[in-house]
ModelCIF file with pLDDT and N, C-alpha, C, O atoms, coordinates in Angstrom:
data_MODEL
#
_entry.id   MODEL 
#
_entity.id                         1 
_entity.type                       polymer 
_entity.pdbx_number_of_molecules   1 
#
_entity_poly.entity_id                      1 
_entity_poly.type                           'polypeptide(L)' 
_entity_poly.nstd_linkage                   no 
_entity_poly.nstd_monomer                   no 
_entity_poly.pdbx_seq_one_letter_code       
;(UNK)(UNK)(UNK)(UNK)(UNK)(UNK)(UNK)(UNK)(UNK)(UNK)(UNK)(UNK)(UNK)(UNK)(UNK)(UNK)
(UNK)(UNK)(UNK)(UNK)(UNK)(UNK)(UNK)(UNK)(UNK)(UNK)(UNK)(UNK)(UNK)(UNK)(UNK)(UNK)
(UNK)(UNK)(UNK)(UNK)(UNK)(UNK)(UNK)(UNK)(UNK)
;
_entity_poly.pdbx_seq_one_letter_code_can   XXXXXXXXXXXXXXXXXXXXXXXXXXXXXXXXXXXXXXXXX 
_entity_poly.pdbx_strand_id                 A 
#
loop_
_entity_poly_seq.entity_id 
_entity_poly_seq.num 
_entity_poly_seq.mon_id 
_entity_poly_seq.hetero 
1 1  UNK n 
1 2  UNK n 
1 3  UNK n 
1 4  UNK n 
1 5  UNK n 
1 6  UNK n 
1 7  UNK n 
1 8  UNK n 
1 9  UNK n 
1 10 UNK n 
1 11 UNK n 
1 12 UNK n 
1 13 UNK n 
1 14 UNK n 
1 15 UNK n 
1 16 UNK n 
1 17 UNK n 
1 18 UNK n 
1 19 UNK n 
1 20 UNK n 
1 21 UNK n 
1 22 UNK n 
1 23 UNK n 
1 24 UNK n 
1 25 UNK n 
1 26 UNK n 
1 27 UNK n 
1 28 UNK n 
1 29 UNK n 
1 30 UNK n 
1 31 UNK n 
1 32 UNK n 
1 33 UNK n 
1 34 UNK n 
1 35 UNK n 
1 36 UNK n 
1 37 UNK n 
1 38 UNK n 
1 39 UNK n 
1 40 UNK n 
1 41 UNK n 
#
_struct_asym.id          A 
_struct_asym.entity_id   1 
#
loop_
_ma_qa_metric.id 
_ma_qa_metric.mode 
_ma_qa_metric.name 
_ma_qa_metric.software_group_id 
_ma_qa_metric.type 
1 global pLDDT . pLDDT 
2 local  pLDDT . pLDDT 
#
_ma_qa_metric_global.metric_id      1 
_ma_qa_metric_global.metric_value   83.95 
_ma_qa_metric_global.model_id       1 
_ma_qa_metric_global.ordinal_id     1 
#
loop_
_ma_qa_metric_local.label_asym_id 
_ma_qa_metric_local.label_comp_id 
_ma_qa_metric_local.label_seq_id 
_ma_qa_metric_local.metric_id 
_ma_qa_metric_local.metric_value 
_ma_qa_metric_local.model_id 
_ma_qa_metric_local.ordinal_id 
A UNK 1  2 94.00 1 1  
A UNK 2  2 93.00 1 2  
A UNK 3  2 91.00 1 3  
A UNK 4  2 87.00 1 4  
A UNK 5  2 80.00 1 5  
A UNK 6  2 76.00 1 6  
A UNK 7  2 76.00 1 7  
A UNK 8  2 77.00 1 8  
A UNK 9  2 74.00 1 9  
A UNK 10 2 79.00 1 10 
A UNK 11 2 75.00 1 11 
A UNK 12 2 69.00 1 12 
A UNK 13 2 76.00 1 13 
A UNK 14 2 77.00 1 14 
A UNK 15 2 76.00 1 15 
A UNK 16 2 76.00 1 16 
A UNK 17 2 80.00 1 17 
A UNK 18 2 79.00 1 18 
A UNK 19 2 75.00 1 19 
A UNK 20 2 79.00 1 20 
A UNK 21 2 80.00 1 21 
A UNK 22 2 78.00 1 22 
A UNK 23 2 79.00 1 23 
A UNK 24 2 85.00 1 24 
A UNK 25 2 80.00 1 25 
A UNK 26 2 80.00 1 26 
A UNK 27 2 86.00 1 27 
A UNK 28 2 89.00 1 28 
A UNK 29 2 86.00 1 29 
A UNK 30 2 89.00 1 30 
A UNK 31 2 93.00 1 31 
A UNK 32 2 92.00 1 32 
A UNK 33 2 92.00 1 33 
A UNK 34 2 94.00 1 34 
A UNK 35 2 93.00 1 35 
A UNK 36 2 93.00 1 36 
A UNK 37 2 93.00 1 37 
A UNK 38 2 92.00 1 38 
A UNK 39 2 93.00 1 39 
A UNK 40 2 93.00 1 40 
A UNK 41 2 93.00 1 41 
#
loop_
_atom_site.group_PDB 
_atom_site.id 
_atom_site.type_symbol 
_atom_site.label_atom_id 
_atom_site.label_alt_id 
_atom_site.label_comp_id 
_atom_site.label_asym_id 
_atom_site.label_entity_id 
_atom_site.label_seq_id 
_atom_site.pdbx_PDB_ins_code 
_atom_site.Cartn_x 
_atom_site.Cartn_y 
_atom_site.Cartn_z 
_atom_site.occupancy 
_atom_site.B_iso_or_equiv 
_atom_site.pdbx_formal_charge 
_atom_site.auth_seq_id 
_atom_site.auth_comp_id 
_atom_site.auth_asym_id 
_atom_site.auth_atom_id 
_atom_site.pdbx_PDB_model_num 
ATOM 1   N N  . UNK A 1 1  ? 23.115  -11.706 11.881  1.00 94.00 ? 1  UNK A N  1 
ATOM 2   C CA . UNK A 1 1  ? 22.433  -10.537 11.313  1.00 94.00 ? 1  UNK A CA 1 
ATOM 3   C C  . UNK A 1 1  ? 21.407  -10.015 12.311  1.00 94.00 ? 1  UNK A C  1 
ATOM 4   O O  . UNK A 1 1  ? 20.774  -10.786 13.032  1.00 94.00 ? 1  UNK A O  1 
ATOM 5   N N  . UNK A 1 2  ? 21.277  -8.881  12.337  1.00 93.00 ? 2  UNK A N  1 
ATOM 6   C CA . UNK A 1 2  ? 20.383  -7.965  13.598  1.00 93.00 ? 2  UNK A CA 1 
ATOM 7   C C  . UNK A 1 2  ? 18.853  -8.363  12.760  1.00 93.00 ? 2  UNK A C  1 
ATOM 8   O O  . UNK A 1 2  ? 18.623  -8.413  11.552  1.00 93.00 ? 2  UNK A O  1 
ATOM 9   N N  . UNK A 1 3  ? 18.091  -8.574  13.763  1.00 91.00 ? 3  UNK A N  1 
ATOM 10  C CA . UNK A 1 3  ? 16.612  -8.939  13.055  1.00 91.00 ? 3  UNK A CA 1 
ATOM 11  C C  . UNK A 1 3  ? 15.912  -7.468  13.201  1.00 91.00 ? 3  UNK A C  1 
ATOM 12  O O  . UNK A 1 3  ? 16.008  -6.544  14.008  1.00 91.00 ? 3  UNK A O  1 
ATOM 13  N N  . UNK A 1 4  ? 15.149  -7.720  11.997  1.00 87.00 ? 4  UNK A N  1 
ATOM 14  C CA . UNK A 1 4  ? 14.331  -6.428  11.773  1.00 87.00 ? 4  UNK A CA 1 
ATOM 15  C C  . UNK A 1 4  ? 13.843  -5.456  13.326  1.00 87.00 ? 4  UNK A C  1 
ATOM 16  O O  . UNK A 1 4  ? 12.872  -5.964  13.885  1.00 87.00 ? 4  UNK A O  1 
ATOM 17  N N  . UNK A 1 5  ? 14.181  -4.685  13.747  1.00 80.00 ? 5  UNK A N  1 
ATOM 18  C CA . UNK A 1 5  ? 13.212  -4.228  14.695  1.00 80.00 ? 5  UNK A CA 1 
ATOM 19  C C  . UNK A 1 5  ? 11.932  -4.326  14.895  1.00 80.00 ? 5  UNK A C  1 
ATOM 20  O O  . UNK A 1 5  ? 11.223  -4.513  13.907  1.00 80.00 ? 5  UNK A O  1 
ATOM 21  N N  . UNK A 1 6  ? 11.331  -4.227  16.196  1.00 76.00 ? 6  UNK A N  1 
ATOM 22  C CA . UNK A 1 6  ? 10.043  -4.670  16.771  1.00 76.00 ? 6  UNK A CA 1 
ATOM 23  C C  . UNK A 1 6  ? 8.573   -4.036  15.814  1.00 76.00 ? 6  UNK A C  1 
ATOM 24  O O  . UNK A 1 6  ? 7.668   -4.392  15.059  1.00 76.00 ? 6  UNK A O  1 
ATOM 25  N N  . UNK A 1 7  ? 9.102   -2.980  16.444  1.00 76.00 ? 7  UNK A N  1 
ATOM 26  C CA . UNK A 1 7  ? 8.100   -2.031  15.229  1.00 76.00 ? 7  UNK A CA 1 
ATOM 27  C C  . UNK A 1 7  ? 7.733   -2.211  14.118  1.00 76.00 ? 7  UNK A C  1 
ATOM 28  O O  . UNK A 1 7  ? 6.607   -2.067  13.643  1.00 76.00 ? 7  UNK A O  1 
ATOM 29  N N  . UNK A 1 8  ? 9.376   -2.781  13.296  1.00 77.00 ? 8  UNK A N  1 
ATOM 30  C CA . UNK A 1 8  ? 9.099   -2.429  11.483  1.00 77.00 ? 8  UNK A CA 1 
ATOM 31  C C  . UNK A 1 8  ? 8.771   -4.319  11.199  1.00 77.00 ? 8  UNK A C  1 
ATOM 32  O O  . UNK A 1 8  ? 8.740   -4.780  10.058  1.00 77.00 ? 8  UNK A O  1 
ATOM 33  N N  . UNK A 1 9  ? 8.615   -4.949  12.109  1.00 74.00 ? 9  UNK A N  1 
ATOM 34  C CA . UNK A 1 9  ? 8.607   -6.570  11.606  1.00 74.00 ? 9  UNK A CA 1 
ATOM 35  C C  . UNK A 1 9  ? 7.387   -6.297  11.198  1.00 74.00 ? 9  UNK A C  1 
ATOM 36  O O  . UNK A 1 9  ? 6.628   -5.463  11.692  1.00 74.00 ? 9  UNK A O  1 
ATOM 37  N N  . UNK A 1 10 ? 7.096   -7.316  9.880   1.00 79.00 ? 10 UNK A N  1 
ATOM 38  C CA . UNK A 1 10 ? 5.645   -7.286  9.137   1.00 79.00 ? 10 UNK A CA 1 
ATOM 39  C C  . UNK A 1 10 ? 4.863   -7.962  9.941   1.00 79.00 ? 10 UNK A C  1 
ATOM 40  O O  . UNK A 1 10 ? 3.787   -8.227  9.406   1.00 79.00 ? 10 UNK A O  1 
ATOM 41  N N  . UNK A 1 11 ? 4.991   -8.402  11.171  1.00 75.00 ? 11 UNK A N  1 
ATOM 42  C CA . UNK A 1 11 ? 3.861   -8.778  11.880  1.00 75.00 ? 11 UNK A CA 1 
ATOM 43  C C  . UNK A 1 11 ? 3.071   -7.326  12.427  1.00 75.00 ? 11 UNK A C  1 
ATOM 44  O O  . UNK A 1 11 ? 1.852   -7.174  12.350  1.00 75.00 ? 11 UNK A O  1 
ATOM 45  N N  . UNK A 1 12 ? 4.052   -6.270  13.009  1.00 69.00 ? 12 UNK A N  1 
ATOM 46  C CA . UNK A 1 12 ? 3.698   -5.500  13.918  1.00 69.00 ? 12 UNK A CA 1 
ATOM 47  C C  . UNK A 1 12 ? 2.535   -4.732  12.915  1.00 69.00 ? 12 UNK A C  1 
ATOM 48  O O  . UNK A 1 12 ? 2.326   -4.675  11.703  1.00 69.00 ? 12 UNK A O  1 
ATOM 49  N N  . UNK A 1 13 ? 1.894   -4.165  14.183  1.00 76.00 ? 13 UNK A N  1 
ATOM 50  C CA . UNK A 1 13 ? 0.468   -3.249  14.124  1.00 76.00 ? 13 UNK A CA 1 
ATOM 51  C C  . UNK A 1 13 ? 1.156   -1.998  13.053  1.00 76.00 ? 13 UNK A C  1 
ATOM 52  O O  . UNK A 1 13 ? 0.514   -1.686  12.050  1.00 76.00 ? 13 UNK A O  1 
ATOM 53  N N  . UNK A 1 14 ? 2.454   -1.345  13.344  1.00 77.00 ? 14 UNK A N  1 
ATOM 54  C CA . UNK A 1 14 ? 2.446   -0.558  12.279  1.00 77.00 ? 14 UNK A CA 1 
ATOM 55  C C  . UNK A 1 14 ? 2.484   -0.845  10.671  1.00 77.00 ? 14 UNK A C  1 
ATOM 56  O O  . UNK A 1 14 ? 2.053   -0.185  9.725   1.00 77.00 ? 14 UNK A O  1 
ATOM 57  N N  . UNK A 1 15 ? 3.391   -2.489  10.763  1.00 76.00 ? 15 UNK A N  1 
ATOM 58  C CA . UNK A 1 15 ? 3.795   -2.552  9.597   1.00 76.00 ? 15 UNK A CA 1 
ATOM 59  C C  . UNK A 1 15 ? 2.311   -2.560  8.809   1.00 76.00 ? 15 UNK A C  1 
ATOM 60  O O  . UNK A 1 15 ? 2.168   -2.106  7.674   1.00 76.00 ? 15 UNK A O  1 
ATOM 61  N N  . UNK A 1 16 ? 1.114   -3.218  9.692   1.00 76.00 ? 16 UNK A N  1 
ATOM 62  C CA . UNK A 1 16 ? -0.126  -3.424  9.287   1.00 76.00 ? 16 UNK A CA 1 
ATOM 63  C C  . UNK A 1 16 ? -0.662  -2.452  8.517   1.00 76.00 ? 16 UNK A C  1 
ATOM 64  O O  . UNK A 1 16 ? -1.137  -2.469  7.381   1.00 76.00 ? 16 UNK A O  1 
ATOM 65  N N  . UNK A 1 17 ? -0.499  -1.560  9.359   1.00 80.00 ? 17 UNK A N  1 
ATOM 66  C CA . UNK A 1 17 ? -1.186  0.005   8.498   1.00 80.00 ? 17 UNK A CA 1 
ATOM 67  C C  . UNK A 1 17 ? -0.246  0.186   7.417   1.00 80.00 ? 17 UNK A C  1 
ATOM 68  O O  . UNK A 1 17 ? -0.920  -0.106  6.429   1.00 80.00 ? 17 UNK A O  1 
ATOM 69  N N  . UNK A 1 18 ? 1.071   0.537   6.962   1.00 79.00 ? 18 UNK A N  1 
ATOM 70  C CA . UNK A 1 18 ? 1.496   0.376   6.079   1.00 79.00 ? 18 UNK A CA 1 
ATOM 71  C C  . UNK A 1 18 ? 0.952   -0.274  5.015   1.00 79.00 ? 18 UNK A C  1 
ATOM 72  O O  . UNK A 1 18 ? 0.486   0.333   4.051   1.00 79.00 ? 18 UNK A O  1 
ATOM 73  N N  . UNK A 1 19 ? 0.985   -2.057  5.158   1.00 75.00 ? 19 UNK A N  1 
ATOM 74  C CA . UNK A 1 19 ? 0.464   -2.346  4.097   1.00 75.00 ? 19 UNK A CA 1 
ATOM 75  C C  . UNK A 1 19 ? -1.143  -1.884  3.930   1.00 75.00 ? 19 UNK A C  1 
ATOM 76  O O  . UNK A 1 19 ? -1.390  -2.153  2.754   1.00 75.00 ? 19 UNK A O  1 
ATOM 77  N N  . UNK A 1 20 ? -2.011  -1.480  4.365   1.00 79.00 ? 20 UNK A N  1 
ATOM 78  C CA . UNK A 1 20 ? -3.091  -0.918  4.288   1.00 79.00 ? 20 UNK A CA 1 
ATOM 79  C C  . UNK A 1 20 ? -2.824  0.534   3.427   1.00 79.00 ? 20 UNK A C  1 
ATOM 80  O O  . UNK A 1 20 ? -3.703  0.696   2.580   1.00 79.00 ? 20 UNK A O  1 
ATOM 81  N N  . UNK A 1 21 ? -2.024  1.390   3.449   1.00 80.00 ? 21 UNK A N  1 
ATOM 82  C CA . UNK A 1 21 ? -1.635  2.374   2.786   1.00 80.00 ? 21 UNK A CA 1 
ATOM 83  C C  . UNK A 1 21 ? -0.985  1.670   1.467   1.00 80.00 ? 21 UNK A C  1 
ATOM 84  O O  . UNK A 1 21 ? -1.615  2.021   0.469   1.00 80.00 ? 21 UNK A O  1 
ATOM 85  N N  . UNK A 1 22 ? -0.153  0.979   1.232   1.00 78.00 ? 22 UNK A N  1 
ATOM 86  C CA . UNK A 1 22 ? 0.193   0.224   0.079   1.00 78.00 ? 22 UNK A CA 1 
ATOM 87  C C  . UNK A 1 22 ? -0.982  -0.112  -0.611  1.00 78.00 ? 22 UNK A C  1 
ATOM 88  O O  . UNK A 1 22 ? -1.132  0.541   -1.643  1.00 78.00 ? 22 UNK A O  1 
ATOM 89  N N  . UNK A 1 23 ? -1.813  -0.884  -0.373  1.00 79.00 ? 23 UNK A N  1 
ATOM 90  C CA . UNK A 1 23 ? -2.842  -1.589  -0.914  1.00 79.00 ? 23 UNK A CA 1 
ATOM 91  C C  . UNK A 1 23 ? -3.822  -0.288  -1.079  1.00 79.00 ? 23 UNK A C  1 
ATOM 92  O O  . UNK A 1 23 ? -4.284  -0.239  -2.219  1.00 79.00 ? 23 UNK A O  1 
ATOM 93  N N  . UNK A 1 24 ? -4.238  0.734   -0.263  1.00 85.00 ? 24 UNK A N  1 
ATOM 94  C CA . UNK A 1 24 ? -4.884  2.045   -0.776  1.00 85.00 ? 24 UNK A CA 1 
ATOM 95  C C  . UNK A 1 24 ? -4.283  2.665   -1.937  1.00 85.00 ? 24 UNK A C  1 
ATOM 96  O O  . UNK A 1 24 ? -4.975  3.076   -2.868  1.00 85.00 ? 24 UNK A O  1 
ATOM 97  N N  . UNK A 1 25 ? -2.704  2.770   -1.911  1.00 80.00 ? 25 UNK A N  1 
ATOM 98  C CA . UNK A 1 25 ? -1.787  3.592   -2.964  1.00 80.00 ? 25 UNK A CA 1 
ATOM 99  C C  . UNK A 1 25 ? -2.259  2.771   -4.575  1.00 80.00 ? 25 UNK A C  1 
ATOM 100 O O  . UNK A 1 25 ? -2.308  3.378   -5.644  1.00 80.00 ? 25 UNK A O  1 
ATOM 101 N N  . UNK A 1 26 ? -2.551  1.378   -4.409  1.00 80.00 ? 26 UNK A N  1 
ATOM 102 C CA . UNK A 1 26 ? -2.733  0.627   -5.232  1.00 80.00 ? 26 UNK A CA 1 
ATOM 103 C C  . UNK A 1 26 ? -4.021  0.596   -5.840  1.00 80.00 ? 26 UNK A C  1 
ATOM 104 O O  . UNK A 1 26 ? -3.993  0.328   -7.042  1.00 80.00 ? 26 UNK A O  1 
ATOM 105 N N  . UNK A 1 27 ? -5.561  0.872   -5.150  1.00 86.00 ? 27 UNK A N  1 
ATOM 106 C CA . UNK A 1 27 ? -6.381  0.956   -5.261  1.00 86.00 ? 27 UNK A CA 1 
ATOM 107 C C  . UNK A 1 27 ? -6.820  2.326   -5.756  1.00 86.00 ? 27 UNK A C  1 
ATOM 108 O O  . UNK A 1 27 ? -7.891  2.434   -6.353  1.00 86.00 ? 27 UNK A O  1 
ATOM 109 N N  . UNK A 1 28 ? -6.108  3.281   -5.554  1.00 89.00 ? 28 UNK A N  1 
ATOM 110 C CA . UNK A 1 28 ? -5.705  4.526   -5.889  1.00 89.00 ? 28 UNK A CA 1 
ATOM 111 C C  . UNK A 1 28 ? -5.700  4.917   -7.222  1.00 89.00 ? 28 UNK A C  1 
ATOM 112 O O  . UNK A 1 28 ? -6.504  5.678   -7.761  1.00 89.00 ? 28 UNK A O  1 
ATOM 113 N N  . UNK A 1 29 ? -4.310  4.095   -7.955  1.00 86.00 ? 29 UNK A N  1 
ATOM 114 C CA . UNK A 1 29 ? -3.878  3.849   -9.419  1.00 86.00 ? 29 UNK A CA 1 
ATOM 115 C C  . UNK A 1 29 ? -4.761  3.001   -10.082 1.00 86.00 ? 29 UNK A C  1 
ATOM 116 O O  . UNK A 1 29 ? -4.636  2.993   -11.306 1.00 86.00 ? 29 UNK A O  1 
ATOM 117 N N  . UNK A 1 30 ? -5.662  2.248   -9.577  1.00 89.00 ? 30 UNK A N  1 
ATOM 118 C CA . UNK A 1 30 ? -6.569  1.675   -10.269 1.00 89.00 ? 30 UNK A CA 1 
ATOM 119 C C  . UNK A 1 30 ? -7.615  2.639   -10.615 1.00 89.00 ? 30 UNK A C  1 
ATOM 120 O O  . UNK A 1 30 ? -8.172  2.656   -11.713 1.00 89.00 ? 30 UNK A O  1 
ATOM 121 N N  . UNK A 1 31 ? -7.930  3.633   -9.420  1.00 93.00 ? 31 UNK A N  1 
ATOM 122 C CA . UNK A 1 31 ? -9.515  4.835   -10.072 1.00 93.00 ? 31 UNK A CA 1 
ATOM 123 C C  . UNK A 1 31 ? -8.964  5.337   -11.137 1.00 93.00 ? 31 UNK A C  1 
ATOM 124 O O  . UNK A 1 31 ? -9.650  5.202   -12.150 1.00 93.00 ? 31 UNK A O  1 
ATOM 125 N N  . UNK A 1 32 ? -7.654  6.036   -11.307 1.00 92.00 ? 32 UNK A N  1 
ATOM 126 C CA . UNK A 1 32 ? -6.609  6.684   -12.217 1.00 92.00 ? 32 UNK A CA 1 
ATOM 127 C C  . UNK A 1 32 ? -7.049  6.247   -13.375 1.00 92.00 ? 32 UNK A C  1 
ATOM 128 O O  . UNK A 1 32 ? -7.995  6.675   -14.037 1.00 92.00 ? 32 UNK A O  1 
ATOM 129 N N  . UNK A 1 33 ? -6.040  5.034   -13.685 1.00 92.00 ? 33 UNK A N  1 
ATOM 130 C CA . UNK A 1 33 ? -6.038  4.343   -14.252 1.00 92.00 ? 33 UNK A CA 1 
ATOM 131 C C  . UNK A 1 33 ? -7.698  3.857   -15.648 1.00 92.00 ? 33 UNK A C  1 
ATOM 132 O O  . UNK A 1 33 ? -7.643  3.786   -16.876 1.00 92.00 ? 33 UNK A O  1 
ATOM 133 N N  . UNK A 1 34 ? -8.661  3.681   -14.905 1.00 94.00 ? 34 UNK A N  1 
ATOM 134 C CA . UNK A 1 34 ? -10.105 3.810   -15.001 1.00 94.00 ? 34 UNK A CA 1 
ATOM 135 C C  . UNK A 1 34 ? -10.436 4.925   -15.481 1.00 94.00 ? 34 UNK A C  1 
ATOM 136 O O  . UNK A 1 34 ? -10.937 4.848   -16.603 1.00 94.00 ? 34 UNK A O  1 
ATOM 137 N N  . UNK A 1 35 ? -10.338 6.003   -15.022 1.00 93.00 ? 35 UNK A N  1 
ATOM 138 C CA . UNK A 1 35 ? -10.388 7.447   -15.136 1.00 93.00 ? 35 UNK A CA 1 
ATOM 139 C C  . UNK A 1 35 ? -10.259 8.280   -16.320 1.00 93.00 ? 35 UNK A C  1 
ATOM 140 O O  . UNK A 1 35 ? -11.018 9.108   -16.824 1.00 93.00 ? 35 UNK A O  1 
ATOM 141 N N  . UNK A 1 36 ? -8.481  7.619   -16.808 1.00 93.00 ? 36 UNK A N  1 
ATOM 142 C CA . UNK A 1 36 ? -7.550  8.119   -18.084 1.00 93.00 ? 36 UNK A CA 1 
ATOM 143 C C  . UNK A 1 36 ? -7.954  7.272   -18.895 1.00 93.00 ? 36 UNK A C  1 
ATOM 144 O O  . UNK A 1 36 ? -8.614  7.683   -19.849 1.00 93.00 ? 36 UNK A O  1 
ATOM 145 N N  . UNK A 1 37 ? -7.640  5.616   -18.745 1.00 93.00 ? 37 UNK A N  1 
ATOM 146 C CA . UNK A 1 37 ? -7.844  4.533   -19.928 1.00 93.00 ? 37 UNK A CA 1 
ATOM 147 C C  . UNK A 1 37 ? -9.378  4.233   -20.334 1.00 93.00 ? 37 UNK A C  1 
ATOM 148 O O  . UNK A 1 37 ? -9.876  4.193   -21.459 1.00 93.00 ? 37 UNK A O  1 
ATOM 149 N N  . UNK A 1 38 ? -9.926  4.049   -19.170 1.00 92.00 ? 38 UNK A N  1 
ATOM 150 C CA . UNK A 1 38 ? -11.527 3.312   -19.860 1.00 92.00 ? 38 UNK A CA 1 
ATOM 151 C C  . UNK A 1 38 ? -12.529 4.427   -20.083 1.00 92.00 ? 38 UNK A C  1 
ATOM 152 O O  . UNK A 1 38 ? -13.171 4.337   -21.130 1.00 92.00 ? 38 UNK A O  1 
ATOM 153 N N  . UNK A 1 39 ? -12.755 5.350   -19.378 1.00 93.00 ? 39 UNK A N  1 
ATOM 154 C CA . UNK A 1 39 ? -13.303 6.472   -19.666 1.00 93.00 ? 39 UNK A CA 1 
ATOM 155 C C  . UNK A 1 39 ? -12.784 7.535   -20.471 1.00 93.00 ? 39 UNK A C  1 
ATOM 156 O O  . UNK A 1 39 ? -13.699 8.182   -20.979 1.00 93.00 ? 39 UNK A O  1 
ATOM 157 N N  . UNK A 1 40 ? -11.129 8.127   -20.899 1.00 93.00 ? 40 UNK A N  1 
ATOM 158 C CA . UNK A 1 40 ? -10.652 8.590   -21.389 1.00 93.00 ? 40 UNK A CA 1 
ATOM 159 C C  . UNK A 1 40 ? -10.714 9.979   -21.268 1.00 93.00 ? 40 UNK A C  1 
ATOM 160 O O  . UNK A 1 40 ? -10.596 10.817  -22.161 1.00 93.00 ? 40 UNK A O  1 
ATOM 161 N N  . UNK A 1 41 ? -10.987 10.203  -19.601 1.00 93.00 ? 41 UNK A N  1 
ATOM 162 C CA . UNK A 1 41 ? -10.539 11.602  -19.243 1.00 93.00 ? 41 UNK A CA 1 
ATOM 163 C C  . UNK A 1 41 ? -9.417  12.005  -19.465 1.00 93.00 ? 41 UNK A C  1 
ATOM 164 O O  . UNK A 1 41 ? -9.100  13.153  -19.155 1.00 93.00 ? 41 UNK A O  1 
#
């Protein structure tokens, strides 16, 4: 099987930022979330 390319391996510097955007996208749905449910905007 061909191994992931250099770039997209979860070690590499990009994949890094990725998960940094994941974990923002996530932190994201939590203000939302807060926003609609506990405050009830």
């Amino acid at each position: 099987v061909e191994p992931v390319a250099g770039w997209k391996s979860p070690s590499s510097i990009v994949m890094h930022g990725m998960a940094g955007l994941f974990h923002f996208s996530g932190w994201i749905r939590q203000i939302h979330n807060y926003l609609t449910g506990t405050l009830g905007f």
